[in-house]
Structures are given as C-alpha cells and as structure tokens.
Protein backbone atom coordinates (compact mmCIF):
# COMPACT_ATOMS: atom_id res chain seq x y z
CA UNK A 1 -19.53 -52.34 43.44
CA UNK A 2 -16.99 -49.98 42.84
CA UNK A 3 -12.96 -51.62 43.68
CA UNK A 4 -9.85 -49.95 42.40
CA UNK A 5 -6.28 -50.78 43.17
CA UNK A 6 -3.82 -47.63 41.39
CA UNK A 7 -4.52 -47.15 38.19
CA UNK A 8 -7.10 -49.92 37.94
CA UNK A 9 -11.14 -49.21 38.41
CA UNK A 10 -13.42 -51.86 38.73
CA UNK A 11 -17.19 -51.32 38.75
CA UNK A 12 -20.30 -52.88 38.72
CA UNK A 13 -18.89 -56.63 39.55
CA UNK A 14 -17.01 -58.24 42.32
CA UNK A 15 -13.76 -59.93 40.88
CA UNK A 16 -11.89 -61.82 40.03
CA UNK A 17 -13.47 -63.38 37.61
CA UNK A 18 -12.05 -66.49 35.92
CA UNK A 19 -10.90 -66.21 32.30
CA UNK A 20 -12.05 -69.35 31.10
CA UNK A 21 -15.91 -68.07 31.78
CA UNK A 22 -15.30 -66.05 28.52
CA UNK A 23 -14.96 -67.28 25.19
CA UNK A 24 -14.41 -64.39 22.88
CA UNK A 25 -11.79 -61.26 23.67
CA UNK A 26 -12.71 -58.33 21.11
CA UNK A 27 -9.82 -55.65 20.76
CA UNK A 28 -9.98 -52.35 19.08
CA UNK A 29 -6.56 -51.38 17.43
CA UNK A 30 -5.51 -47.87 17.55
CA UNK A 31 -4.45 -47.10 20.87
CA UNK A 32 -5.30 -49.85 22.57
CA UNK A 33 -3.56 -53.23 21.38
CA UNK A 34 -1.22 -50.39 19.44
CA UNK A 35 0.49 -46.97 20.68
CA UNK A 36 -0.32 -45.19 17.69
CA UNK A 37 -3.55 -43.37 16.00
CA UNK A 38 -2.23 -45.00 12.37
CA UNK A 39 -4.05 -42.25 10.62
CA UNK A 40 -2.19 -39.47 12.23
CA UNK A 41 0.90 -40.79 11.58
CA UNK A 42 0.07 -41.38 7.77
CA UNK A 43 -1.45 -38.04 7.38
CA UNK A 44 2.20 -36.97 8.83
CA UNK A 45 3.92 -37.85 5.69
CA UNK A 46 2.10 -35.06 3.80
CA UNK A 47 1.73 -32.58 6.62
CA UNK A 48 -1.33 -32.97 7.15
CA UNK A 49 -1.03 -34.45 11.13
CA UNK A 50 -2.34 -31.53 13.15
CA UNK A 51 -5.17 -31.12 10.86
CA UNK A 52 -6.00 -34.93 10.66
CA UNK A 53 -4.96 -35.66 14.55
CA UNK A 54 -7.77 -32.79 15.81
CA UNK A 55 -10.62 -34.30 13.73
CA UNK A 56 -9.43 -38.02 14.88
CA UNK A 57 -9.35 -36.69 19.13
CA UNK A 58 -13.20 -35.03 18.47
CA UNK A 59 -14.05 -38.21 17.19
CA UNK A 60 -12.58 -40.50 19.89
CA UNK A 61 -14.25 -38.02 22.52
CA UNK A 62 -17.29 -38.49 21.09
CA UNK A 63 -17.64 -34.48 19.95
CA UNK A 64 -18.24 -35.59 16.20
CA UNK A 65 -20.84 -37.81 16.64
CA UNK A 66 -21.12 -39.67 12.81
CA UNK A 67 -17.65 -41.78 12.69
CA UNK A 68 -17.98 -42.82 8.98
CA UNK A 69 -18.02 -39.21 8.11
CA UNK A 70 -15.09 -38.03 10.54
CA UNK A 71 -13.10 -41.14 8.77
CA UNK A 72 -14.12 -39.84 5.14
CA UNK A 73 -12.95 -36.25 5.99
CA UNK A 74 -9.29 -37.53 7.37
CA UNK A 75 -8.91 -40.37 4.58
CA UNK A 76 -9.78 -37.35 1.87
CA UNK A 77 -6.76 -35.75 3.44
CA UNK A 78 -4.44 -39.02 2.45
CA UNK A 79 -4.91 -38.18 -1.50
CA UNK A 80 -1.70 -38.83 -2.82
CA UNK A 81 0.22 -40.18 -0.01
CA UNK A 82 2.50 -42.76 -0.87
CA UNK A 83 1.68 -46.38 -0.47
CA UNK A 84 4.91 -46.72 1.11
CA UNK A 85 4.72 -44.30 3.46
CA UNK A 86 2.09 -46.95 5.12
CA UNK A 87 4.98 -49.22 5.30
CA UNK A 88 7.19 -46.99 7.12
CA UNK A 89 4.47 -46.05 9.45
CA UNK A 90 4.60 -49.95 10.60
CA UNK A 91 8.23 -49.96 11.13
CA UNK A 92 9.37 -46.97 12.20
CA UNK A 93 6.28 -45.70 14.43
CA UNK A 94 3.79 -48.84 15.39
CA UNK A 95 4.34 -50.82 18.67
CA UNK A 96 2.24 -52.86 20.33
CA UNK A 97 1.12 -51.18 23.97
CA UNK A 98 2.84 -52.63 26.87
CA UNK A 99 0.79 -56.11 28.04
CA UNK A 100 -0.79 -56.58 24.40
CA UNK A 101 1.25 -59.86 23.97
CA UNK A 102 1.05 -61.46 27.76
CA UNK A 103 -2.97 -60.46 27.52
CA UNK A 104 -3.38 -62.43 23.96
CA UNK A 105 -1.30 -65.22 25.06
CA UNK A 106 -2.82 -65.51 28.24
CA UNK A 107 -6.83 -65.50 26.54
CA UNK A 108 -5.36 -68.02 23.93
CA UNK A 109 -3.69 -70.23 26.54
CA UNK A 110 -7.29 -70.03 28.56
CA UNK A 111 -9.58 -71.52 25.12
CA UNK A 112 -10.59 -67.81 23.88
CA UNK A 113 -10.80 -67.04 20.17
CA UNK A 114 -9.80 -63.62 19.58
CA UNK A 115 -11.10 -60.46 17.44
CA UNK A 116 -9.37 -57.58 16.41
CA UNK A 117 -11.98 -54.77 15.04
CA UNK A 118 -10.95 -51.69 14.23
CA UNK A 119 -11.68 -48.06 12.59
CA UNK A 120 -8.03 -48.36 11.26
CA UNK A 121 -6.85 -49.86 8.43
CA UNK A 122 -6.29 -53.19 7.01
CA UNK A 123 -2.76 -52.68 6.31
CA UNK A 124 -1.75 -52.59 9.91
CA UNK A 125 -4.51 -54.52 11.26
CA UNK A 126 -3.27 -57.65 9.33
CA UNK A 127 0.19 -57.18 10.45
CA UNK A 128 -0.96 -56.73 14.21
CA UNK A 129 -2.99 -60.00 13.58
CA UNK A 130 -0.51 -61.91 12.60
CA UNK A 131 2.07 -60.60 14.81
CA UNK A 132 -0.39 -61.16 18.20
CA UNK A 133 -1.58 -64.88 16.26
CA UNK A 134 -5.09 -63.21 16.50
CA UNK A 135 -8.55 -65.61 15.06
CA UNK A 136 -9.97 -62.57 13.00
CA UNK A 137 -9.93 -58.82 12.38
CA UNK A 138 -11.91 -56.39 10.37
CA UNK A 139 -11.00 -52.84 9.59
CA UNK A 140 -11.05 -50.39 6.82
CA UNK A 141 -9.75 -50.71 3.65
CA UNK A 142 -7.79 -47.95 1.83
CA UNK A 143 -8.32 -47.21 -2.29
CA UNK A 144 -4.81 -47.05 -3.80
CA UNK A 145 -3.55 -46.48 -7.54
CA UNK A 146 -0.46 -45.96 -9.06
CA UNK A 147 1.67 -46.62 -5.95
CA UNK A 148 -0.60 -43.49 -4.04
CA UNK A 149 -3.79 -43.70 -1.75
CA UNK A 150 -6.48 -42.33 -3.67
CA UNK A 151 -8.22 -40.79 -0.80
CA UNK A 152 -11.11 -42.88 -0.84
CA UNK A 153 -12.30 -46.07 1.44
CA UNK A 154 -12.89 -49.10 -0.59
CA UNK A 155 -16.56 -51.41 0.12
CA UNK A 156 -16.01 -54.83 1.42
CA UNK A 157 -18.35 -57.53 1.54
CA UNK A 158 -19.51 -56.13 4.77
CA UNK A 159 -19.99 -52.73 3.85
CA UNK A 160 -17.60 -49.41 3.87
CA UNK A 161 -16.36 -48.06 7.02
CA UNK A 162 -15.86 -50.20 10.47
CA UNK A 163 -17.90 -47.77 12.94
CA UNK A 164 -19.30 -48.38 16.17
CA UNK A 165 -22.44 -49.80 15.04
CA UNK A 166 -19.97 -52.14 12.70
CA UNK A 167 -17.74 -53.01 15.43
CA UNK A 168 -21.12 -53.83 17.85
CA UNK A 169 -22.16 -55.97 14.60
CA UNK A 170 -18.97 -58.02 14.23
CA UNK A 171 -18.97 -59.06 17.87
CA UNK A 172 -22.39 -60.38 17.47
CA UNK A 173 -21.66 -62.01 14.32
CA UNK A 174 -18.27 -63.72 15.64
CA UNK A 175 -19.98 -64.80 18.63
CA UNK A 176 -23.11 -66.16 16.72
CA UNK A 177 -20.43 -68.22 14.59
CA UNK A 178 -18.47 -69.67 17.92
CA UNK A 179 -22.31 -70.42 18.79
CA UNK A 180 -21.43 -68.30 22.53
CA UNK A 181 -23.42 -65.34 24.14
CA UNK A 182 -22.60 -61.91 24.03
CA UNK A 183 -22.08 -62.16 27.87
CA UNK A 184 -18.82 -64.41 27.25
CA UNK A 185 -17.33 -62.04 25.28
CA UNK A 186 -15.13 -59.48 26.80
CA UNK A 187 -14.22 -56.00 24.76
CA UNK A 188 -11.35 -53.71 25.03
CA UNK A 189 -11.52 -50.04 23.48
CA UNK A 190 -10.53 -46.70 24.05
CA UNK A 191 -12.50 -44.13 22.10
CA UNK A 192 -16.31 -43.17 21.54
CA UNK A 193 -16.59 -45.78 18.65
CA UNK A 194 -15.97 -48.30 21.05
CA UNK A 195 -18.97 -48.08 23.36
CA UNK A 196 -21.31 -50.16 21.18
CA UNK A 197 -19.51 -53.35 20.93
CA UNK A 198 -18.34 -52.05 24.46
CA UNK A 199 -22.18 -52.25 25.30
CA UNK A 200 -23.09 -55.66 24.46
CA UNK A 201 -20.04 -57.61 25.99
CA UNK A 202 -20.30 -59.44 29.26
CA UNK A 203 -17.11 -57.57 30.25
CA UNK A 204 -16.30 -54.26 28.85
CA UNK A 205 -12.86 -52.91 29.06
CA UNK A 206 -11.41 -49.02 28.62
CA UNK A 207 -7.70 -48.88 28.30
CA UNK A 208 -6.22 -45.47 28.82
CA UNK A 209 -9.56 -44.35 27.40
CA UNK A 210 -11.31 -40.95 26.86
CA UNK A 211 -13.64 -40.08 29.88
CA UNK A 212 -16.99 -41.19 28.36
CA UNK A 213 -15.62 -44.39 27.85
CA UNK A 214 -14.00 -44.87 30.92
CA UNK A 215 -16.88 -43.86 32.36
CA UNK A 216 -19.47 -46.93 30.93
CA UNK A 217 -17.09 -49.55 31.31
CA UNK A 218 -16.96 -52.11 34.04
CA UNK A 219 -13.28 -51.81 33.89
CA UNK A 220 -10.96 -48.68 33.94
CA UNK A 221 -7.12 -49.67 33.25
CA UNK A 222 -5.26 -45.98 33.52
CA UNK A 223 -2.11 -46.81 34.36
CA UNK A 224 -0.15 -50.09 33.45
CA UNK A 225 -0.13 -52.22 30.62
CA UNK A 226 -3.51 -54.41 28.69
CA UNK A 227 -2.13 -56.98 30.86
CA UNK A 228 -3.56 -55.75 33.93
CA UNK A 229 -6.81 -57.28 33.06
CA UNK A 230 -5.31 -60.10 34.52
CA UNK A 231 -5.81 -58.60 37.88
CA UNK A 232 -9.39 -58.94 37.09
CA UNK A 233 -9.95 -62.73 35.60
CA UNK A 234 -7.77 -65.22 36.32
C-alpha cells in the first residue's frame, strides 16, 4: 500500500504501527541524526572540500559502488589535518537534524535500545551518542600522530571501515545480543551504504535520502524533521 501525507511516503504497510512492537532503532549519522557530511567539513580545513564532498555524493548515490575504498581515497586526503580542526568541526558546524532528540526520546521512553552506526568517525559519533543518551555506536576510527591525522583508518576489533555490509552486520549482531528479530528493529539512513542494514530491518526508514534509497524503503520522510516517524508508530 502506498499512503503519503506532504512530505511523508509510506509504502508497503498500512500504519500506524505501534512503537513498542520494535525493540531496536538503528541510526546512521551523517545526515541523518546530524546536518553535516563530517568528512567534508574536515577535508574543509585543508581545502580539500570540493574534491572530498564529490567523491562522498557518488558514494551516497550509489555511483562508486566499493564504500571502503571511496572512504580510503577521502581519509588519504585528511594527511596532515589538524586534530583540532575535528574539534572545531563539532562546535562550530555539527547539529543534530531537526526531530533527532524528540525521535530518541520518544524510542527510549517506548523500551527501545538504540544504535548509532555510521561510515563517519568515532570522534563525532561518541559525542552524538552521548549527547542523544544512545545504547551503542560503531564508526570509523581515524590514525593520528603528533597532534595531525595521519591519513589512514585505524583496525578495530571488528575490522577497518564501517560499510554497508558492516552496518547490515552490527544490526544483526546488536539484535542477536538483545536476543530480538531483525523484524523489530527499525533503521534510519540516507545514502547507498545504508540499504543493507536498511534491508534486513522490519521497518526501514530514508530521511531526506538519495533516490535509490528512498526508493527501497518502506518509509520516505522528505520534508520535516526524524520526528515525523512518529506519524507512522505510535
């Protein structure tokens, strides 16, 4: 079934559908819980936006197909940036999308754990975490020394680089530890490397999201705020 309301798509269900049916919310981090691409803005502080900020859009729109590689290209670009330059990125340039608080709040307040899984970077995704009061993130983390960003992606115990097929993983692994089904987890993305976790939820969400993505989810928010999902479960 195909509803909308303006700004809103709904397809493939009939809502609403009731919040507490879902146990796990799964957000991805660059613009969607945030306003910002945070690796465009870093790049910024060497000049290096334009060139950075085209490789990230091909990637979101799917055109460059192998994520890990597009992220290797545009962190390359970060040699020598400043480690604080990451901390003026936070303050000067990071806000949280309109509805990213009431949306949290509201999933906590209904009994939902919450997962933050991003292609971004640990630097802003544990502020954002612990700003929102969010159960657990993953994202990338970036090699520094001597006060600069080396231009390189350190491993974690998980592996490298948070992809799609690492973002699909994590949702699976959180919900295996919460002992729920994939189909009580809701996701939220925006870009290409999205769609797998995207894939497996029980409710997949695009917020102001490139047209592929839009296209395969269940729900479309275009205009409004991440709160408008409340339109949809209650």
């Amino acid at each position: 079934m195909n509803m909308s309301s303006p700004g809103l798509v709904i397809q493939r269900f009939t809502p609403p559908l009731k919040i507490a049916d879902f146990k796990l919310i799964a957000f991805d981090m660059d613009s969607t819980l945030i306003n910002i691409e945070c690796i465009d803005e870093i790049a910024d502080a060497v000049g290096k936006k334009a060139e950075v900020a085209a490789i990230t859009e091909a990637t979101m729109r799917g055109e460059i197909k192998d994520f890990k590689e597009s992220l290797r290209r545009r962190v390359a670009l970060l040699q020598g940036v400043p480690v604080s330059a990451l901390q003026e990125v936070y303050d000067q340039r990071l806000r949280l999308n309109p509805g990213a608080e009431t949306l949290v709040a509201a999933c906590k307040a209904a009994g939902l754990k919450v997962l933050l899984v991003s292609g971004g970077f640990t630097f802003f995704a544990n502020r954002v975490k612990e700003r929102l009061g969010i159960d657990f993130a993953r994202s990338n983390l970036l090699d520094e020394a001597d006060g600069k960003l080396t231009g390189r992606v350190v491993v974690q115990s998980w592996g490298d680089i948070c992809d799609g097929a690492e973002k699909r993983r994590t949702l699976l692994e959180v919900a295996s530890l919460l002992g729920i089904s994939p189909a009580e987890c809701i996701a939220v993305g925006d870009g290409a490397n999205d769609l797998p976790m995207m894939g497996e939820a029980g409710l997949s969400v695009a917020y102001h999201a490139k047209p592929k993505v839009r296209e395969e989810a269940m729900v479309a928010i275009d205009d409004g705020g991440l709160d408008r999902l409340l339109e949809v479960v209650r």
